[in-house]
Protein backbone atom coordinates (compact mmCIF):
# COMPACT_ATOMS: atom_id res chain seq x y z
CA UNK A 1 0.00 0.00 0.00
CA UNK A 2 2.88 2.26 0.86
CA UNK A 3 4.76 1.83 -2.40
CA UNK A 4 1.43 2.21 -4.36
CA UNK A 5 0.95 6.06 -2.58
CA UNK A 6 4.33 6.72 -2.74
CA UNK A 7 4.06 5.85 -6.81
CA UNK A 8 1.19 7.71 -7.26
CA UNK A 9 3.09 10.82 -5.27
CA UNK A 10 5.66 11.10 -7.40
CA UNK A 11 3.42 10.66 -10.41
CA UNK A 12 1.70 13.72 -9.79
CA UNK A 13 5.05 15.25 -8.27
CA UNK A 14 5.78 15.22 -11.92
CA UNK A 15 3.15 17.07 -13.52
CA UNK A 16 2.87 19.69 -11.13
CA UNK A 17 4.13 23.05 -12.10
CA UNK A 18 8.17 23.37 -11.10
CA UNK A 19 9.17 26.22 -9.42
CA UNK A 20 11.74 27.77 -11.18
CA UNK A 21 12.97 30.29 -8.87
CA UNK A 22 14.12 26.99 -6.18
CA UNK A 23 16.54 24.99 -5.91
CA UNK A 24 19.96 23.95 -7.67
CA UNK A 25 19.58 26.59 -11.29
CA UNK A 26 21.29 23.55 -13.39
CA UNK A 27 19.11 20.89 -12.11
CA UNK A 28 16.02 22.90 -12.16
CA UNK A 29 16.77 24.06 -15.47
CA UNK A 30 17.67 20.80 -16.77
CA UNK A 31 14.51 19.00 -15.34
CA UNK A 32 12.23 21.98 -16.68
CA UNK A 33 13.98 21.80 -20.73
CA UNK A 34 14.29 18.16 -20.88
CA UNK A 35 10.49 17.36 -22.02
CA UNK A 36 11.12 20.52 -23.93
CA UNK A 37 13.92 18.63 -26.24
CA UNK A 38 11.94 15.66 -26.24
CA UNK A 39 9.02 17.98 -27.77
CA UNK A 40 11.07 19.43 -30.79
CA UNK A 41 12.01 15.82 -31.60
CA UNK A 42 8.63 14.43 -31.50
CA UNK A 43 7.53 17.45 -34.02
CA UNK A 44 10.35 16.47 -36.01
CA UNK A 45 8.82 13.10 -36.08
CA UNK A 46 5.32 15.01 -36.69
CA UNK A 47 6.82 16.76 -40.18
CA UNK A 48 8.80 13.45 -40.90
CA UNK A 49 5.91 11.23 -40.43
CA UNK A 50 3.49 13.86 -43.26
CA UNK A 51 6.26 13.80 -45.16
CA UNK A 52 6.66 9.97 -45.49
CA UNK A 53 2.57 9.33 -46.06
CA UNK A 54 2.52 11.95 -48.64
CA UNK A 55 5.28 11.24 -50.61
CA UNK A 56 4.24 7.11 -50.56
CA UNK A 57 0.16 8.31 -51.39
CA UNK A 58 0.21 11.33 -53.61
CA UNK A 59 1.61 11.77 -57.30
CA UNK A 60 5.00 13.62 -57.55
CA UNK A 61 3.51 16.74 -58.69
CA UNK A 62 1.05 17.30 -55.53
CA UNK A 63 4.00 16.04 -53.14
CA UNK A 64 6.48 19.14 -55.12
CA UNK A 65 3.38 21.51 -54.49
CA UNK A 66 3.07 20.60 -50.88
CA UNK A 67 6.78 20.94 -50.30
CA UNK A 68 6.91 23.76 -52.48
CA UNK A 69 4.94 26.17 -50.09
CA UNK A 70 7.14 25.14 -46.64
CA UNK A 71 8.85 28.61 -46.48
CA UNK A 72 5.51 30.81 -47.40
CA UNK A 73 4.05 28.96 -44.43
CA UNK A 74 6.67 29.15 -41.94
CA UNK A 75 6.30 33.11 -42.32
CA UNK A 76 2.78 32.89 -40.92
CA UNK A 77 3.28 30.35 -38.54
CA UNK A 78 6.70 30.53 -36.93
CA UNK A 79 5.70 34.24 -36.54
CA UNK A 80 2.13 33.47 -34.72
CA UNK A 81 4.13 30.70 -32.34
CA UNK A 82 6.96 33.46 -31.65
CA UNK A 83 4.00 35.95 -30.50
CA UNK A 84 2.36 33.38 -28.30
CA UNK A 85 5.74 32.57 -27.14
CA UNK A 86 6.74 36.28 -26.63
CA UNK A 87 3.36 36.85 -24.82
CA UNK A 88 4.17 34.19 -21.99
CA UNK A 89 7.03 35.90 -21.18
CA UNK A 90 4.87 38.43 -19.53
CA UNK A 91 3.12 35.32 -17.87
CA UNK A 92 6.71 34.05 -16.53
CA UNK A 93 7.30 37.71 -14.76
CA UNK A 94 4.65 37.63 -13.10
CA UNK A 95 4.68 33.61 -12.16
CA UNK A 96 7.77 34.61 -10.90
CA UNK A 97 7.00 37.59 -8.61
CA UNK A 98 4.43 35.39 -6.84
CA UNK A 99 1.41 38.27 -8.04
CA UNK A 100 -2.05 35.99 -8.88
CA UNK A 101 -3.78 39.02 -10.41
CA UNK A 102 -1.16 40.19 -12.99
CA UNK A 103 -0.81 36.27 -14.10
CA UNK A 104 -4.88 36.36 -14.77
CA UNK A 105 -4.52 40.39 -16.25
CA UNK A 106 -1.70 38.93 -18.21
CA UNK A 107 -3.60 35.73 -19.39
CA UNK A 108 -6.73 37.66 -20.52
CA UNK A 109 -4.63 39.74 -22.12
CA UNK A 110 -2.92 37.24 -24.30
CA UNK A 111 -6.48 35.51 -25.14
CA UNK A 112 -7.29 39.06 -26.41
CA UNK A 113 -4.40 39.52 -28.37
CA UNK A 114 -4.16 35.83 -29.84
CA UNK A 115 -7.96 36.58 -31.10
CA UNK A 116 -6.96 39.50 -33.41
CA UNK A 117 -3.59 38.21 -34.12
CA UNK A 118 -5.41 35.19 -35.79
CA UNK A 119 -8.25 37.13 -37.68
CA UNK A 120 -5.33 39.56 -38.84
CA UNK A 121 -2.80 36.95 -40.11
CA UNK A 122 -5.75 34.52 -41.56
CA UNK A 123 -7.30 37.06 -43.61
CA UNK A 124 -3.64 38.22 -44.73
CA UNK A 125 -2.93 34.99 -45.75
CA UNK A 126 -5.62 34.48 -47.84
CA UNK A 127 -5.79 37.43 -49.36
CA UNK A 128 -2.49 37.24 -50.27
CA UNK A 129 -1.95 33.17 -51.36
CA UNK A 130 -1.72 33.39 -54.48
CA UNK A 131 1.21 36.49 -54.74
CA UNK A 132 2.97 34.64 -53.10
CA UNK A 133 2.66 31.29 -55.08
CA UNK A 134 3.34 33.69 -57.87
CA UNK A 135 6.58 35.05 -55.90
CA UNK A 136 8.02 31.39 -55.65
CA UNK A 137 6.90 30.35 -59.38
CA UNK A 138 4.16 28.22 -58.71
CA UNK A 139 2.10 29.18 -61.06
CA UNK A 140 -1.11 27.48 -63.12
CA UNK A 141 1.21 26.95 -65.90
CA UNK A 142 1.82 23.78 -63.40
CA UNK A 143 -1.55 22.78 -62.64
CA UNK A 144 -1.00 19.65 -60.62
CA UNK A 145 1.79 21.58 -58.69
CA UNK A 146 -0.35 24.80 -58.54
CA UNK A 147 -3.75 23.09 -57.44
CA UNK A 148 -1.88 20.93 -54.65
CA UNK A 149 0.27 24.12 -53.22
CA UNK A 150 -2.62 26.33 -52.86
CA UNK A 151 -5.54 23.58 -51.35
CA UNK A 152 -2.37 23.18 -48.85
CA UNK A 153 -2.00 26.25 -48.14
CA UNK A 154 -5.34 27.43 -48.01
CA UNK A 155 -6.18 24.69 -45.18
CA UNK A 156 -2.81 25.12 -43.06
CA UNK A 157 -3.92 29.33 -42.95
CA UNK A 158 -7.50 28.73 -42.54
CA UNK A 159 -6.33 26.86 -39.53
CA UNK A 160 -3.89 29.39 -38.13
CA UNK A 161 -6.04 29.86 -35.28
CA UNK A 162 -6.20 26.38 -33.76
CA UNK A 163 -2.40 26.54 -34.03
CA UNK A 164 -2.18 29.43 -32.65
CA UNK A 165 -3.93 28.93 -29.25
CA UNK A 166 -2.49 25.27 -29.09
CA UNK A 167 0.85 27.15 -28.78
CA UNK A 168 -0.43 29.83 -26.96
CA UNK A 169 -1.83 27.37 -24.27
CA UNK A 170 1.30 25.18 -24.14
CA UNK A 171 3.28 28.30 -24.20
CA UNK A 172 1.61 29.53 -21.05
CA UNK A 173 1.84 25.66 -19.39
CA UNK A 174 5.53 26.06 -19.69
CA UNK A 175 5.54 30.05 -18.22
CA UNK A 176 3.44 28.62 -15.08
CA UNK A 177 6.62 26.19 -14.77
CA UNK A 178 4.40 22.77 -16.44
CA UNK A 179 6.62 21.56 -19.85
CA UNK A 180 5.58 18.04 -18.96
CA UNK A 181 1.90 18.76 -19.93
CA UNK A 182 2.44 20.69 -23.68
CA UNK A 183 4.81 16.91 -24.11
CA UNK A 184 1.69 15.17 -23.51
CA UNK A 185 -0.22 17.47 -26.20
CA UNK A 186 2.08 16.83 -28.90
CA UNK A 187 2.59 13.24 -28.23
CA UNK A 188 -1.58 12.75 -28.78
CA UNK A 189 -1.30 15.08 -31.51
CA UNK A 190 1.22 13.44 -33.11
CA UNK A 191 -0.19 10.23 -32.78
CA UNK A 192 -3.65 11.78 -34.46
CA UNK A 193 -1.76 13.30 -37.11
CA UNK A 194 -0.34 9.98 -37.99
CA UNK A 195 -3.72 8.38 -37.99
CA UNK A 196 -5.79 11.18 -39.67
CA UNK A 197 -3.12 11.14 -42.23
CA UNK A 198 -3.67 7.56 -42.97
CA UNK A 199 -7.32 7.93 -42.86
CA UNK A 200 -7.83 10.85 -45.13
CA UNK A 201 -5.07 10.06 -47.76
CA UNK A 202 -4.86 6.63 -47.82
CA UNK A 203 -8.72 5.27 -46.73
CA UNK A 204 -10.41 8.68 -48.15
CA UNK A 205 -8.03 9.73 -50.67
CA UNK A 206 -8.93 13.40 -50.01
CA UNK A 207 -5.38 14.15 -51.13
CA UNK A 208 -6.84 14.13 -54.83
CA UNK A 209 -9.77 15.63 -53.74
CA UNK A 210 -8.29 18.26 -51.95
CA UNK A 211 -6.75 19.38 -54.77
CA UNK A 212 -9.31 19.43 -57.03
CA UNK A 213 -11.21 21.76 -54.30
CA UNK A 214 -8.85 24.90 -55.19
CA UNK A 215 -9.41 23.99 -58.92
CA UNK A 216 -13.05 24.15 -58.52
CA UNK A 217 -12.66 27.39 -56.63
CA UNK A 218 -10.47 28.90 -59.25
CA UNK A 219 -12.62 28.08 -62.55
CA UNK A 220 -15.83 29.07 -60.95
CA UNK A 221 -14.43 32.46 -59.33
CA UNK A 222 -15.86 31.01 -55.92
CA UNK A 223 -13.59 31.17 -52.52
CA UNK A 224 -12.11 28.15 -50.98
CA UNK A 225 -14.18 26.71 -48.53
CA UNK A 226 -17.46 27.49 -50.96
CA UNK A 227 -20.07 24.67 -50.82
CA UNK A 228 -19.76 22.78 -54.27
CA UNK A 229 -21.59 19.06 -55.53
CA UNK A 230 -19.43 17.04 -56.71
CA UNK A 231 -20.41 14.39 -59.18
CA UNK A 232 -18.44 11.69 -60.76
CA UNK A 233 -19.60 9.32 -63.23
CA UNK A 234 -18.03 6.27 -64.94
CA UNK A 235 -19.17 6.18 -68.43
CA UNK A 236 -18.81 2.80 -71.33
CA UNK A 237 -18.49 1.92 -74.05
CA UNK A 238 -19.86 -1.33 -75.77
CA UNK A 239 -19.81 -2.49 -72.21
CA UNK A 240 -15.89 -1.44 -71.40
CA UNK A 241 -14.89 1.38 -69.18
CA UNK A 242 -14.55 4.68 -71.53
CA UNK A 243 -14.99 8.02 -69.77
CA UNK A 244 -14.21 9.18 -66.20
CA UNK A 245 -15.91 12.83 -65.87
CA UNK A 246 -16.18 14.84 -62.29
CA UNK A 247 -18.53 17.41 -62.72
CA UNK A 248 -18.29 20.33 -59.91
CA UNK A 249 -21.47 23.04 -59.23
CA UNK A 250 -21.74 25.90 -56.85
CA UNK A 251 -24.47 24.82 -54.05
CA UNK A 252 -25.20 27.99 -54.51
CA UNK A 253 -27.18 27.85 -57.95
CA UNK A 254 -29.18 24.99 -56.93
CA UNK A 255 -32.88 26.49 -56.52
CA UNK A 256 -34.68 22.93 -55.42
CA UNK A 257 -32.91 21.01 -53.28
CA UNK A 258 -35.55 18.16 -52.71
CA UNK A 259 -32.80 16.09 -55.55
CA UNK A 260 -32.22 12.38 -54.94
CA UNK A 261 -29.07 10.20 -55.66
CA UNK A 262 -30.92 9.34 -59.19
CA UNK A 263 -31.74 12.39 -60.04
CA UNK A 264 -27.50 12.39 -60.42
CA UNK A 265 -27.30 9.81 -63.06
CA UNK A 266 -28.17 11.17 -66.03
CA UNK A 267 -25.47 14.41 -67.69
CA UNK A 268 -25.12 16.90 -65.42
CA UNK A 269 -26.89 19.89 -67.94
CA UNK A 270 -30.26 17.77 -67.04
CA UNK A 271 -29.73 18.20 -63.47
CA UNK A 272 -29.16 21.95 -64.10
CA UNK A 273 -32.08 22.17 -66.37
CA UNK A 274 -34.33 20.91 -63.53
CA UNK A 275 -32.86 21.98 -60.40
CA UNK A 276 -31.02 25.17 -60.99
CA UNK A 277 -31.70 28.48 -62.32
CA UNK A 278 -28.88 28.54 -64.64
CA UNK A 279 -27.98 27.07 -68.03
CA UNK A 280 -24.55 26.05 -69.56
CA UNK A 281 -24.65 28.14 -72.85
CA UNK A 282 -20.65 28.20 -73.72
CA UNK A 283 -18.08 25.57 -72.81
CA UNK A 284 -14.40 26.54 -72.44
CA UNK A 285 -12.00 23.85 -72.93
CA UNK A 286 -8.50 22.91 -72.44
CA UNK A 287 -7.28 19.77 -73.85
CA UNK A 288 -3.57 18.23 -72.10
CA UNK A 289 -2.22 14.33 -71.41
CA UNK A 290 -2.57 13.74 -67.39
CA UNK A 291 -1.04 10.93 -64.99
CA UNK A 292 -3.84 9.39 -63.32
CA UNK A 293 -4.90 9.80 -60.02
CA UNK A 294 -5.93 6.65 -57.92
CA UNK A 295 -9.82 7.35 -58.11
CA UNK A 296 -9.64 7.64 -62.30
CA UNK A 297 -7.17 4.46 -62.39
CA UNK A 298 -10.09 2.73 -59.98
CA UNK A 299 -12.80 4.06 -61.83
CA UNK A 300 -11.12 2.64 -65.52
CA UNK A 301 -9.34 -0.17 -64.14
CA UNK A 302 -6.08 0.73 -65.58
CA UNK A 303 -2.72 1.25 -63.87
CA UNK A 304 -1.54 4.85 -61.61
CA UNK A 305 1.51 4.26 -64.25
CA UNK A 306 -0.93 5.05 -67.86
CA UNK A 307 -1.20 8.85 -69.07
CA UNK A 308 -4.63 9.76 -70.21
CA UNK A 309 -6.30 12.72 -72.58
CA UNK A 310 -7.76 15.50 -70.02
CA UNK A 311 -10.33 17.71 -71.35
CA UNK A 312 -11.45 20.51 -68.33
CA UNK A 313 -14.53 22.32 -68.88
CA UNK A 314 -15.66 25.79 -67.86
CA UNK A 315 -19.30 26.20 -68.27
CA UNK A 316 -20.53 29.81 -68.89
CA UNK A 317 -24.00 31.00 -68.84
CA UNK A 318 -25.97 33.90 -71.22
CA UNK A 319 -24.01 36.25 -68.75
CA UNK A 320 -20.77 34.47 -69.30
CA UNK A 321 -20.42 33.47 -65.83
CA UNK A 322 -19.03 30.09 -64.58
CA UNK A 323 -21.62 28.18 -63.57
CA UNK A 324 -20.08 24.55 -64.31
CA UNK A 325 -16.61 22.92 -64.50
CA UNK A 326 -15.89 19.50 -65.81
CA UNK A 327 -13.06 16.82 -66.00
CA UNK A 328 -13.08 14.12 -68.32
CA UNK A 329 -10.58 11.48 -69.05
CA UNK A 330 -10.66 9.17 -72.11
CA UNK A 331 -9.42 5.92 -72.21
CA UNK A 332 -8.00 6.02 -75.52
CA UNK A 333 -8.22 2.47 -76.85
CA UNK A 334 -12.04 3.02 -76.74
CA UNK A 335 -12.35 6.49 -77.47
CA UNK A 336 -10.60 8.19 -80.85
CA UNK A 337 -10.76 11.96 -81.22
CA UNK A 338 -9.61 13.81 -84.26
CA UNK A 339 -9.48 17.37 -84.96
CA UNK A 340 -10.18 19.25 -88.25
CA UNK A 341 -8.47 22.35 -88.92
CA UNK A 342 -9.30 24.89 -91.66
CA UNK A 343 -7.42 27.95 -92.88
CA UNK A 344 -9.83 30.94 -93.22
């Protein structure tokens, strides 16, 4: 019984705050950095373990785009975690000079600060994502590349704030003299990162669909984030697989939502014709050889490894607004196109 309190005493001897101002300064300090170490390896295992999934999952050209945008977003976020980190310092004084009320003045203080901080720098992100893509030449003259750095981006700054205030709260753990607790944070989260990344690239393959969410935003001059229904459709050919099309439309223009799964099946124009208000009257197109992604290779039954003709669709209305945009890939051993050109 002894040896069971005793355990139990020095378990919670170990997550209690340490005073810093007591005792021995090199064993203090020592005992107070050490989980800190042990943190900035486990993030390093964090960024290792992302960096591993995506490169096994994703095609080369959305692994350069994600890796592509690593110094655009360590300007936003190294700067938020230095100004949660700065902030604490206040929190530390005060800790340290024993006063209760400017520890709560200085806490409310930093919740108010870390509030507009994160509107600021997430709007300034945003606004500006795409300079910046265009200051380190990703550009749309790369579309796989360009499509995969900016859905990355988008997501990391439209989470800035949830980063933010996890740092800020682990930041003022460690100024009330706790760095054992902010270990325990990262060591769930990066256990959670490990198995969200697994779910969503590997059992959801959103990493293709994530993608295609910033190209959908981009043709139909919607913002990221924008409700849009998504529709893809395997079409054949004398019985063989012949046509893999994703069709993507604003939730916006659909008038009558009372639609049923089967009301998806037929082209997309006669759900438009029904359902919306809006009418595809002009079709931009843009005609390139693709990889495939692992949705089209499982959708044709052909290997990641074949290179397919891509024909994306804007769909204007009388207005010439986009109200539609399209992706089809043709098999071609089933499908021939030829093109007729004539000098006027």
């Amino acid at each position: 019984m002894n040896e069971k309190r005793t355990s139990q005493f020095a378990l919670r001897n170990f997550f209690r705050p340490r005073d810093l101002t007591e005792g021995a300064p090199w064993k203090t300090i020592l005992a107070f950095a050490f989980p800190i170490i042990i943190s900035y390896l486990l993030q390093q295992v964090y960024t290792i373990s992302d960096a591993a999934i995506v490169g096994q999952t994703l095609t080369a050209g959305e692994v350069a785009g994600v890796n592509d945008t690593t110094s655009i977003i360590f300007i936003f976020l190294q700067f938020a975690f230095g100004v949660s980190a700065g902030f604490c310092v206040v929190t530390a004084a005060e800790v340290g000079a024993r006063d209760d009320a400017g520890v709560r003045r200085s806490l409310a203080t930093q919740i108010v600060l870390s509030a507009v901080l994160t509107a600021v720098l997430t709007g300034l992100a945003l606004l500006l994502l795409r300079p910046m893509l265009a200051w380190i030449n990703v550009t749309p003259d790369s579309p796989e590349v360009y499509r995969a750095a900016n859905t990355y981006c988008a997501i990391i700054f439209a989470g800035i704030g949830a980063q933010l205030f996890y740092n800020f709260i682990c930041s003022f753990l460690r100024s009330m003299g706790d760095s054992v607790t902010p270990l325990l944070f990262l060591l769930f989260s990066t256990v959670l990162n490990i198995g969200l990344d697994l779910m969503f690239i590997v059992t959801f393959r959103w990493g293709v669909a994530g993608a295609a969410i910033a190209t959908v935003a981009a043709q139909l001059n919607i913002p990221v984030g924008e409700q849009v229904l998504r529709v893809a459709r395997m079409i054949s050919a004398d019985g063989r697989p012949a046509i893999f099309c994703v069709d993507y439309l604003p939730m916006q223009l659909i008038e009558n939502n009372s639609y049923q799964f089967e009301d998806l099946r037929p082209p997309i124009f006669e759900f438009m014709k029904k359902f919306c208000s809006v009418s595809v009257e002009t079709n931009l197109s843009e005609l390139r050889a693709l990889p495939v992604t692992q949705e089209v290779a499982d959708a044709l039954n052909i290997p990641l490894s074949c290179a397919l003709l891509f024909i994306g669709e804007v769909g204007y209305d009388l207005r010439s607004q986009p109200v539609l945009y399209s992706e089809e890939y043709f098999l071609d051993r089933v499908i021939k196109h030829m093109i007729v050109r004539k000098k006027i």
